[in-house]
N, C-alpha and C. Protein backbone atom coordinates (compact mmCIF):
# COMPACT_ATOMS: atom_id res chain seq x y z
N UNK A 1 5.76 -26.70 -11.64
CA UNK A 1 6.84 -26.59 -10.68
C UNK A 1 6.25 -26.72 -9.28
N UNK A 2 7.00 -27.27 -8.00
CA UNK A 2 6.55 -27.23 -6.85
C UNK A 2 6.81 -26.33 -6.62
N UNK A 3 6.12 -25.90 -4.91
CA UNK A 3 5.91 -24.49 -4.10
C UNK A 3 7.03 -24.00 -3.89
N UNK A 4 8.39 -24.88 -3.84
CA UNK A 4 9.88 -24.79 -3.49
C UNK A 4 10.27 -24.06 -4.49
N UNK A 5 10.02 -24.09 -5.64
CA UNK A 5 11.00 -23.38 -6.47
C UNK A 5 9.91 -22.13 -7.53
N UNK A 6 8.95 -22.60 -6.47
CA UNK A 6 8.33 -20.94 -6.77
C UNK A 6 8.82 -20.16 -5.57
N UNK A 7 8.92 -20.62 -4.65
CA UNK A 7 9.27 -19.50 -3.56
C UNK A 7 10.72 -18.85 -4.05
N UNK A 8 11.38 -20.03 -4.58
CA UNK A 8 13.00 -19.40 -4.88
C UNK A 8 12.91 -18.89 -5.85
N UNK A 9 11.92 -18.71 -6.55
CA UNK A 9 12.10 -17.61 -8.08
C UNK A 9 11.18 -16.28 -7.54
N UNK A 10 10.59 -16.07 -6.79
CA UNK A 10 9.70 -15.28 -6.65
C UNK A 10 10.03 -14.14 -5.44
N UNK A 11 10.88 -15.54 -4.51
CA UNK A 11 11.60 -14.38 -3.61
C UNK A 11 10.70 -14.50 -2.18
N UNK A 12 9.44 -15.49 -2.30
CA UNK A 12 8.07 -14.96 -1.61
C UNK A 12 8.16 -16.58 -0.59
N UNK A 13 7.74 -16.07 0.46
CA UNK A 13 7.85 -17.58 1.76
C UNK A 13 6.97 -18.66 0.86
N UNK A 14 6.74 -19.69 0.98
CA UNK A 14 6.04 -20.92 0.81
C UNK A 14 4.75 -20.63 1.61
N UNK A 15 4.60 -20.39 3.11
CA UNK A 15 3.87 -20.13 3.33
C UNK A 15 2.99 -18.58 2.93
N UNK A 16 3.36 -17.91 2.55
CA UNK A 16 2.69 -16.63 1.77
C UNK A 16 2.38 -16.85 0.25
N UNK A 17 2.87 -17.94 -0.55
CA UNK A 17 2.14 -18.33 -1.41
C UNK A 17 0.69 -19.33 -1.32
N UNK A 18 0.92 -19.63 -0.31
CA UNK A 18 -0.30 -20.64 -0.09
C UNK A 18 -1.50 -19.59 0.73
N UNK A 19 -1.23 -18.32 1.30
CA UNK A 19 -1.65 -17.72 1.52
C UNK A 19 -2.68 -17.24 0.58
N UNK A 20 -1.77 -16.55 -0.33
CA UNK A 20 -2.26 -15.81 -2.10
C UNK A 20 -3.76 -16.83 -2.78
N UNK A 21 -3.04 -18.22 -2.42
CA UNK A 21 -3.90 -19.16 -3.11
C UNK A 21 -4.80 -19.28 -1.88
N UNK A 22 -5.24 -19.59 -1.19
CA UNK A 22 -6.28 -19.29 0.10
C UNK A 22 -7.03 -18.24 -0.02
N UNK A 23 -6.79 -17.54 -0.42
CA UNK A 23 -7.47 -15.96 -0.64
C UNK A 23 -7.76 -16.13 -2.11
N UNK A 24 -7.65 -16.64 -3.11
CA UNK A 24 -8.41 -16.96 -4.42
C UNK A 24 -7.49 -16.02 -5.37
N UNK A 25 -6.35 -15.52 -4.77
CA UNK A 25 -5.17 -14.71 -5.89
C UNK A 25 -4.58 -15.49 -6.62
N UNK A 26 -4.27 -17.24 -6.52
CA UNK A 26 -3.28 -17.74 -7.31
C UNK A 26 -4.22 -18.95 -7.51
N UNK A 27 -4.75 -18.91 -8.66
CA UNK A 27 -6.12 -20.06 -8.78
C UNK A 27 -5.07 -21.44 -10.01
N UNK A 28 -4.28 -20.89 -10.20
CA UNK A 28 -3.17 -21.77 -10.62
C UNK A 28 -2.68 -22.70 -10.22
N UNK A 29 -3.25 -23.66 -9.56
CA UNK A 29 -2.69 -24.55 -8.78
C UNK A 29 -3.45 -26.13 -9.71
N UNK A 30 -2.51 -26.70 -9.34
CA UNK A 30 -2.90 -28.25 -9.15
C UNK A 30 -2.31 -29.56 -8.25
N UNK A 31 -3.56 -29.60 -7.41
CA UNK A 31 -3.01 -30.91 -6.80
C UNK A 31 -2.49 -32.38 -7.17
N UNK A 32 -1.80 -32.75 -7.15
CA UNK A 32 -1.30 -33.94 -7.29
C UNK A 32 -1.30 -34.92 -6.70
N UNK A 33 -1.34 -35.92 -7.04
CA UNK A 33 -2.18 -37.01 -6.04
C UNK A 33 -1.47 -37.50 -5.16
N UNK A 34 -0.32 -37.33 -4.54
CA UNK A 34 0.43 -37.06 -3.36
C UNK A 34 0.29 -36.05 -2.91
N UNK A 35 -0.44 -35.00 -3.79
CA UNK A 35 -0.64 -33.63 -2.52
C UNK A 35 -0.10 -32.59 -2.59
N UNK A 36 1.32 -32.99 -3.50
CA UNK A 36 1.79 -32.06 -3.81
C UNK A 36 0.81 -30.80 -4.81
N UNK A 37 1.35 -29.53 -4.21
CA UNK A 37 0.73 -28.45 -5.29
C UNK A 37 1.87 -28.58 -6.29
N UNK A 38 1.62 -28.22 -7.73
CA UNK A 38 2.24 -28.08 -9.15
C UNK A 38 1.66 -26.56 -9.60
N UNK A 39 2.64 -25.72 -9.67
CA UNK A 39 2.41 -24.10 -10.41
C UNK A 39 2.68 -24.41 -11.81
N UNK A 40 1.70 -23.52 -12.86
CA UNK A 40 2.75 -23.88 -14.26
C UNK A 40 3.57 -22.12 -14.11
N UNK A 41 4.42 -22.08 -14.72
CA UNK A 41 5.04 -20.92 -14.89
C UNK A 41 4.20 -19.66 -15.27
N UNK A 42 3.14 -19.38 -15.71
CA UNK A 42 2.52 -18.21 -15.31
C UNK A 42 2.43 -17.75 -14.17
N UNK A 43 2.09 -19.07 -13.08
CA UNK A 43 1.81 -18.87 -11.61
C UNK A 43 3.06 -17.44 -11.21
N UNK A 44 4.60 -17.44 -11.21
CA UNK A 44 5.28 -16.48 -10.78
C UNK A 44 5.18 -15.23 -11.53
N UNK A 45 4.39 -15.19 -12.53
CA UNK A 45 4.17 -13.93 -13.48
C UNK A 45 3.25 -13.30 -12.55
N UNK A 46 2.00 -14.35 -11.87
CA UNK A 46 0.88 -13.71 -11.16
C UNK A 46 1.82 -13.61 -10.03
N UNK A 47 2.10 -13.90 -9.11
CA UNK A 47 2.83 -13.31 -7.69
C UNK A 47 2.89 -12.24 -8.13
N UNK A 48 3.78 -12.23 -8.81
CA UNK A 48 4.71 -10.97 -9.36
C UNK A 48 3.87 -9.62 -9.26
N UNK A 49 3.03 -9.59 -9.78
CA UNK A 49 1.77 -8.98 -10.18
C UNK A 49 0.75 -8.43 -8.74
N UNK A 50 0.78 -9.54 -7.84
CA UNK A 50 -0.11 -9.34 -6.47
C UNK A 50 1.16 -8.63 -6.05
N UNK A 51 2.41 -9.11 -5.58
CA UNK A 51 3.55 -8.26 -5.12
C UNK A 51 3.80 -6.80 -4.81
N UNK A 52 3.77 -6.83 -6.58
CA UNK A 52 3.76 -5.15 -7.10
C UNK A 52 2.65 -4.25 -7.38
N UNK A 53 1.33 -5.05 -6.67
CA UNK A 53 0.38 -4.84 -7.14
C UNK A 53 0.06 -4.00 -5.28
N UNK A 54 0.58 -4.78 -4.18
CA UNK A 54 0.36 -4.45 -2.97
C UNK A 54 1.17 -3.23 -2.79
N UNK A 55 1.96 -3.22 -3.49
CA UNK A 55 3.41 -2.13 -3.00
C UNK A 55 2.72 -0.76 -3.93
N UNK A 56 2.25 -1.00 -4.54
CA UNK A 56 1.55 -0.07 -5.36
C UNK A 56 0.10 0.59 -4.79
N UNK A 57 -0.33 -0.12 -3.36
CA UNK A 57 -1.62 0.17 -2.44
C UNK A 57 -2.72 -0.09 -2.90
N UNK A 58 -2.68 -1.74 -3.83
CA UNK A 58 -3.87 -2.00 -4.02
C UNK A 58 -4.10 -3.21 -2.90
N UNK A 59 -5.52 -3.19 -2.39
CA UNK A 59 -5.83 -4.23 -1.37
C UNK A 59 -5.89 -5.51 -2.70
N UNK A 60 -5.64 -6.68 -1.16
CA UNK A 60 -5.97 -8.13 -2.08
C UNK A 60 -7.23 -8.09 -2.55
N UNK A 61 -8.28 -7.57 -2.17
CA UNK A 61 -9.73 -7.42 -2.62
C UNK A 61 -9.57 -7.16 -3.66
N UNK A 62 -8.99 -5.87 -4.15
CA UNK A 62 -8.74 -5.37 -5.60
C UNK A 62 -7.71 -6.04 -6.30
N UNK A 63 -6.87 -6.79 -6.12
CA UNK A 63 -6.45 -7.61 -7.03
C UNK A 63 -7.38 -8.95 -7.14
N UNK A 64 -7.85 -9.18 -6.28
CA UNK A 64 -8.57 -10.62 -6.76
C UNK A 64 -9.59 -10.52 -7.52
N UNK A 65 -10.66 -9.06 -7.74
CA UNK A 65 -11.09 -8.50 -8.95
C UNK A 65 -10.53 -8.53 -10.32
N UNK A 66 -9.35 -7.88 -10.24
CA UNK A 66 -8.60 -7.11 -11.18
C UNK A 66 -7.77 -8.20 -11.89
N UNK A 67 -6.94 -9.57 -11.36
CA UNK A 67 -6.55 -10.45 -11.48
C UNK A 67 -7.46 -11.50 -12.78
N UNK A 68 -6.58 -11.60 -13.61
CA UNK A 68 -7.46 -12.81 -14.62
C UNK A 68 -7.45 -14.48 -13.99
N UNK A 69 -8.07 -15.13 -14.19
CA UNK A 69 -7.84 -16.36 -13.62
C UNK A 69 -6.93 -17.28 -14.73
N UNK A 70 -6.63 -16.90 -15.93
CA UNK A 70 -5.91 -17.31 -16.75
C UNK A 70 -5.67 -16.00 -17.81
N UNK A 71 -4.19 -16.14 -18.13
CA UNK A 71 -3.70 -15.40 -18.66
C UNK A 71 -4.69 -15.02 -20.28
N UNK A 72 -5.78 -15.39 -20.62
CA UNK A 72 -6.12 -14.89 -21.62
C UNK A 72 -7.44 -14.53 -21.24
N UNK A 73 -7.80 -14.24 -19.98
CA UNK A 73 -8.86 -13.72 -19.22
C UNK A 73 -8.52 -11.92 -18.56
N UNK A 74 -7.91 -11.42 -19.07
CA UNK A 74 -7.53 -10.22 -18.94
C UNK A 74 -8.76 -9.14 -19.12
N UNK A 75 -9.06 -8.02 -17.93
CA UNK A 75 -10.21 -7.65 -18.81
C UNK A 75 -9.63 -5.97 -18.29
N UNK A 76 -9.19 -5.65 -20.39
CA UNK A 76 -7.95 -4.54 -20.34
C UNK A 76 -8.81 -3.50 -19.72
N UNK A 77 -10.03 -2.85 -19.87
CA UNK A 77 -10.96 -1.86 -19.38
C UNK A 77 -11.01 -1.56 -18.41
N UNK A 78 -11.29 -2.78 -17.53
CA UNK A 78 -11.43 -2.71 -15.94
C UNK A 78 -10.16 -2.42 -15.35
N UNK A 79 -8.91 -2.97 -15.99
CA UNK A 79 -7.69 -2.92 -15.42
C UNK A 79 -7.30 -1.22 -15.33
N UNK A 80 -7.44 -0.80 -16.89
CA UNK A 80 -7.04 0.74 -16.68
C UNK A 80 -7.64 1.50 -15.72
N UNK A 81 -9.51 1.24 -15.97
CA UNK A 81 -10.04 1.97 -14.77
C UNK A 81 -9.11 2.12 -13.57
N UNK A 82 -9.05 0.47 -12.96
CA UNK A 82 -8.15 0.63 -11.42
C UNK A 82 -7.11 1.19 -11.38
N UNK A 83 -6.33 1.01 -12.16
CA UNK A 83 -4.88 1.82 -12.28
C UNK A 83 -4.78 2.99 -12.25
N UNK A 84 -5.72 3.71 -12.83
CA UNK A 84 -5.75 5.14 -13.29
C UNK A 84 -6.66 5.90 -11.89
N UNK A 85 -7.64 4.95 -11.29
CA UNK A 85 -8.03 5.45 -10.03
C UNK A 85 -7.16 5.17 -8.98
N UNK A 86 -6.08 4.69 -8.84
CA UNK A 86 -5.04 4.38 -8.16
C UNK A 86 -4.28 5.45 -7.78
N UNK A 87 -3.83 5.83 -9.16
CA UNK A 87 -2.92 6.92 -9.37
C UNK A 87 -3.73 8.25 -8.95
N UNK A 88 -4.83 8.25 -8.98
CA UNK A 88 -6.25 9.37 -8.24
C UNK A 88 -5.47 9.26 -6.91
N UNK A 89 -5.73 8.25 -6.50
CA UNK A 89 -6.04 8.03 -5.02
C UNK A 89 -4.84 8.51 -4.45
N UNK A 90 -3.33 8.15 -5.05
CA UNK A 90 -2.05 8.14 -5.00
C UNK A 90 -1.96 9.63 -4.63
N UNK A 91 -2.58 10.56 -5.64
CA UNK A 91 -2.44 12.04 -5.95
C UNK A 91 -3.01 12.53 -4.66
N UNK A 92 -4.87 12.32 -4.40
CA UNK A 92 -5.00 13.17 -3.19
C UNK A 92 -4.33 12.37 -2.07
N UNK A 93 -3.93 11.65 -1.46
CA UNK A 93 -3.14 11.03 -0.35
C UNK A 93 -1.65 12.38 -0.15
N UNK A 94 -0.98 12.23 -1.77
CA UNK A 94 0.44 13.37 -1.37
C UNK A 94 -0.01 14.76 -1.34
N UNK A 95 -1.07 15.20 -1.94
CA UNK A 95 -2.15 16.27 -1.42
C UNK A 95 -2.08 16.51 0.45
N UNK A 96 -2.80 15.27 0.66
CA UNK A 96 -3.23 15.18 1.89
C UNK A 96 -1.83 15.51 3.47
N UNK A 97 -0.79 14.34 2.07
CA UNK A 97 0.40 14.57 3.29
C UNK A 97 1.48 15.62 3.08
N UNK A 98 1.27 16.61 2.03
CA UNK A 98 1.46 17.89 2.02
C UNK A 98 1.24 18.63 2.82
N UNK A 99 -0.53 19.10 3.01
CA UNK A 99 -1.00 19.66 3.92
C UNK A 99 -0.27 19.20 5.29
N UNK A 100 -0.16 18.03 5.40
CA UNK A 100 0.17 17.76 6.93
C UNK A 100 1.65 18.05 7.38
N UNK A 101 2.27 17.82 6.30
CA UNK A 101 3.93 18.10 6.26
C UNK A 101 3.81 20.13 6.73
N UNK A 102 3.10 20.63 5.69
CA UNK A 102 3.05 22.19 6.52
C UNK A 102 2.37 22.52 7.69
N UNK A 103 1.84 21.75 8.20
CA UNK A 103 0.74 21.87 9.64
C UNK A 103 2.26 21.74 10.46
N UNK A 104 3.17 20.64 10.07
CA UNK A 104 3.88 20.23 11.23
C UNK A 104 5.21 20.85 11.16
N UNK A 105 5.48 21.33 9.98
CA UNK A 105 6.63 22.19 9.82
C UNK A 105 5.70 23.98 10.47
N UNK A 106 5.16 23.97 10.39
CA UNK A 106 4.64 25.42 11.19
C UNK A 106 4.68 25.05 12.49
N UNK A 107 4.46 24.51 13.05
CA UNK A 107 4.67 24.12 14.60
C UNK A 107 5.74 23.96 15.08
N UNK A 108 6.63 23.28 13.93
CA UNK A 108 8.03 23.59 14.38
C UNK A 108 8.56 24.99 14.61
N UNK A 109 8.01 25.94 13.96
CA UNK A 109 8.26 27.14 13.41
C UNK A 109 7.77 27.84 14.77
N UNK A 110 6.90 27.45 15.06
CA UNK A 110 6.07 28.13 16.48
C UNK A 110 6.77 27.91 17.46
N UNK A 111 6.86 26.51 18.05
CA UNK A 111 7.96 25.79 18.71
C UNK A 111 9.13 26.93 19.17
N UNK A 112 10.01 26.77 17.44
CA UNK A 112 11.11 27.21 17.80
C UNK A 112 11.37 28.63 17.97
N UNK A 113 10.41 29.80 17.86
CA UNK A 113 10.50 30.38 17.95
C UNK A 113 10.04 31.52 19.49
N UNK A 114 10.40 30.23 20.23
CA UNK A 114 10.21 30.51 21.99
C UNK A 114 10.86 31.99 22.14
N UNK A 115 10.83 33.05 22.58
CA UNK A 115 11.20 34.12 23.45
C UNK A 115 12.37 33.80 24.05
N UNK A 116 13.62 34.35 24.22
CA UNK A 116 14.87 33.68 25.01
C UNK A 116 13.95 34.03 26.56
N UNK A 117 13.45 34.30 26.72
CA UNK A 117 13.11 34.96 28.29
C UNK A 117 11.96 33.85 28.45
N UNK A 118 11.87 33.58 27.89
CA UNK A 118 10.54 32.46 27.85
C UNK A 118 10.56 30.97 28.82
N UNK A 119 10.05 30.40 29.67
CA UNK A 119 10.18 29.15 29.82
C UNK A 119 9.47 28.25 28.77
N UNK A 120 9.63 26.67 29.22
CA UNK A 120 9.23 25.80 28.55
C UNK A 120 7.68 25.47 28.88
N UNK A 121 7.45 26.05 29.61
CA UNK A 121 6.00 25.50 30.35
C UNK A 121 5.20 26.87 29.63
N UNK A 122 5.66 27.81 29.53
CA UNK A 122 4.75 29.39 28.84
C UNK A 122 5.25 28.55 27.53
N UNK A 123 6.17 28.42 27.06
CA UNK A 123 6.36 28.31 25.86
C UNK A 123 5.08 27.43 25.15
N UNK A 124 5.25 26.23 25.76
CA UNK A 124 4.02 25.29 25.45
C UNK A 124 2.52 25.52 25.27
N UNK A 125 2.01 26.42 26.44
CA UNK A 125 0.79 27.30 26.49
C UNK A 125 0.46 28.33 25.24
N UNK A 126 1.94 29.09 25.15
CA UNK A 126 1.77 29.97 23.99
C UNK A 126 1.49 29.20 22.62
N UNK A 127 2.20 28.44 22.67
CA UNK A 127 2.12 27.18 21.26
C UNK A 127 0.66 26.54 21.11
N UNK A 128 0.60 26.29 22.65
CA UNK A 128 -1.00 25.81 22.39
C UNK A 128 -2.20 26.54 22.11
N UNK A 129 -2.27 28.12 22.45
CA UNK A 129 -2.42 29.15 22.19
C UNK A 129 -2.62 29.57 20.92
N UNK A 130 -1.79 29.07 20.33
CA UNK A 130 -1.69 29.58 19.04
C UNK A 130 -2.45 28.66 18.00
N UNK A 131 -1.98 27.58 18.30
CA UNK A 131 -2.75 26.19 17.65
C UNK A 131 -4.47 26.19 17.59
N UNK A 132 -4.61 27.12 18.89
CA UNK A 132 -6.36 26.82 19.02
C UNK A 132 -6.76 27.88 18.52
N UNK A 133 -6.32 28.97 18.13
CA UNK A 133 -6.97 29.84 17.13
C UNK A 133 -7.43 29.67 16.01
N UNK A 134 -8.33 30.02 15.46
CA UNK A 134 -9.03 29.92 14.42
C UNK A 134 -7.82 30.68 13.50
N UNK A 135 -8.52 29.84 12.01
CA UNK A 135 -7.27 30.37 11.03
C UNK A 135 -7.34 31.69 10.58
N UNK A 136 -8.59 32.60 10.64
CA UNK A 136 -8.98 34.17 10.25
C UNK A 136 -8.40 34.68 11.52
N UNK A 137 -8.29 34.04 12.86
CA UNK A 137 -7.30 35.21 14.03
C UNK A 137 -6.35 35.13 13.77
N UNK A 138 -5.37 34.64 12.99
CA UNK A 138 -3.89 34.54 13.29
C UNK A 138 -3.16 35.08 12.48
C-alpha cells in the first residue's frame, strides 16, 4: 500500500510515518522505482505498536530495540522484560506524584489556613516559615 492510505488507516500524518521509518521503527518499506514507498500490511500493525507503545512512555530508543524487524523476529523474553520494567517505572513515577500531590495539598492547607487578622504579606512569611522547617520541627 502507499504512504496515503497508511496514513488513512493509521490515523498518523504522512509525514510522521516517514519520520518512524527515518529513525529505523518502520524497516518495512519498499521503494519503487518511481519512488514511491509500498507498506505491506504488517507495516500499520507496527505503527500501531510504536503509537501505543509511546503513549505507554516508552522512548523510540526502546521501541527500536524492542521492535522485530519482521513479524517472525519477535524476541518474546526481551519484550516481557521491557514491559514489566515499564510497569516498574509506571509504579515509582505514581509513587513519586503521590508524594508530590501531598507536599502540595499541605500547602494548600497552610495557605489556607491564614489567621483572619493576618495579612497577605505575614501570611506568606509564615507559610514560608513553615516550609523551611525541617520535618522533626514541625
Amino acid at each position: 500500500m502507499k504512504i496515503g492510505e497508511l496514513a488513512r488507516r493509521t490515523g498518523l500524518a504522512k509525514s510522521k510515518i516517514r519520520f518512524y521509518e527515518e529513525k529505523g521503527l518502520l524497516s518495512l518499506v519498499e521503494r519503487k522505482a518511481n519512488g514511491y514507498r509500498s507498506y505491506p500490511p504488517q507495516a500499520e500493525s507496527i505503527l500501531n505498536l510504536i503509537v501505543n507503545g509511546q503513549q505507554a512512555g516508552f522512548s523510540l530508543e526502546e521501541l527500536r530495540a524492542l521492535l522485530p524487524q519482521t513479524n517472525d523476529d519477535w524476541q518474546h523474553d526481551a519484550l516481557i522484560t521491557a514491559l514489566q520494567q515499564k510497569v516498574t517505572d509506571i509504579e515509582l513515577l505514581q509513587q513519586k506524584l503521590a508524594r508530590n500531590k501531598a507536599k502540595l495539598l499541605s500547602v494548600i492547607d497552610t495557605i489556607a489556613a491564614k489567621p483572619d487578622d493576618m495579612d497577605c504579606a505575614d501570611n506568606a512569611k509564615r507559610v514560608l516559615a513553615e516550609l523551611s522547617l525541617p520535618k522533626s520541627s514541625k
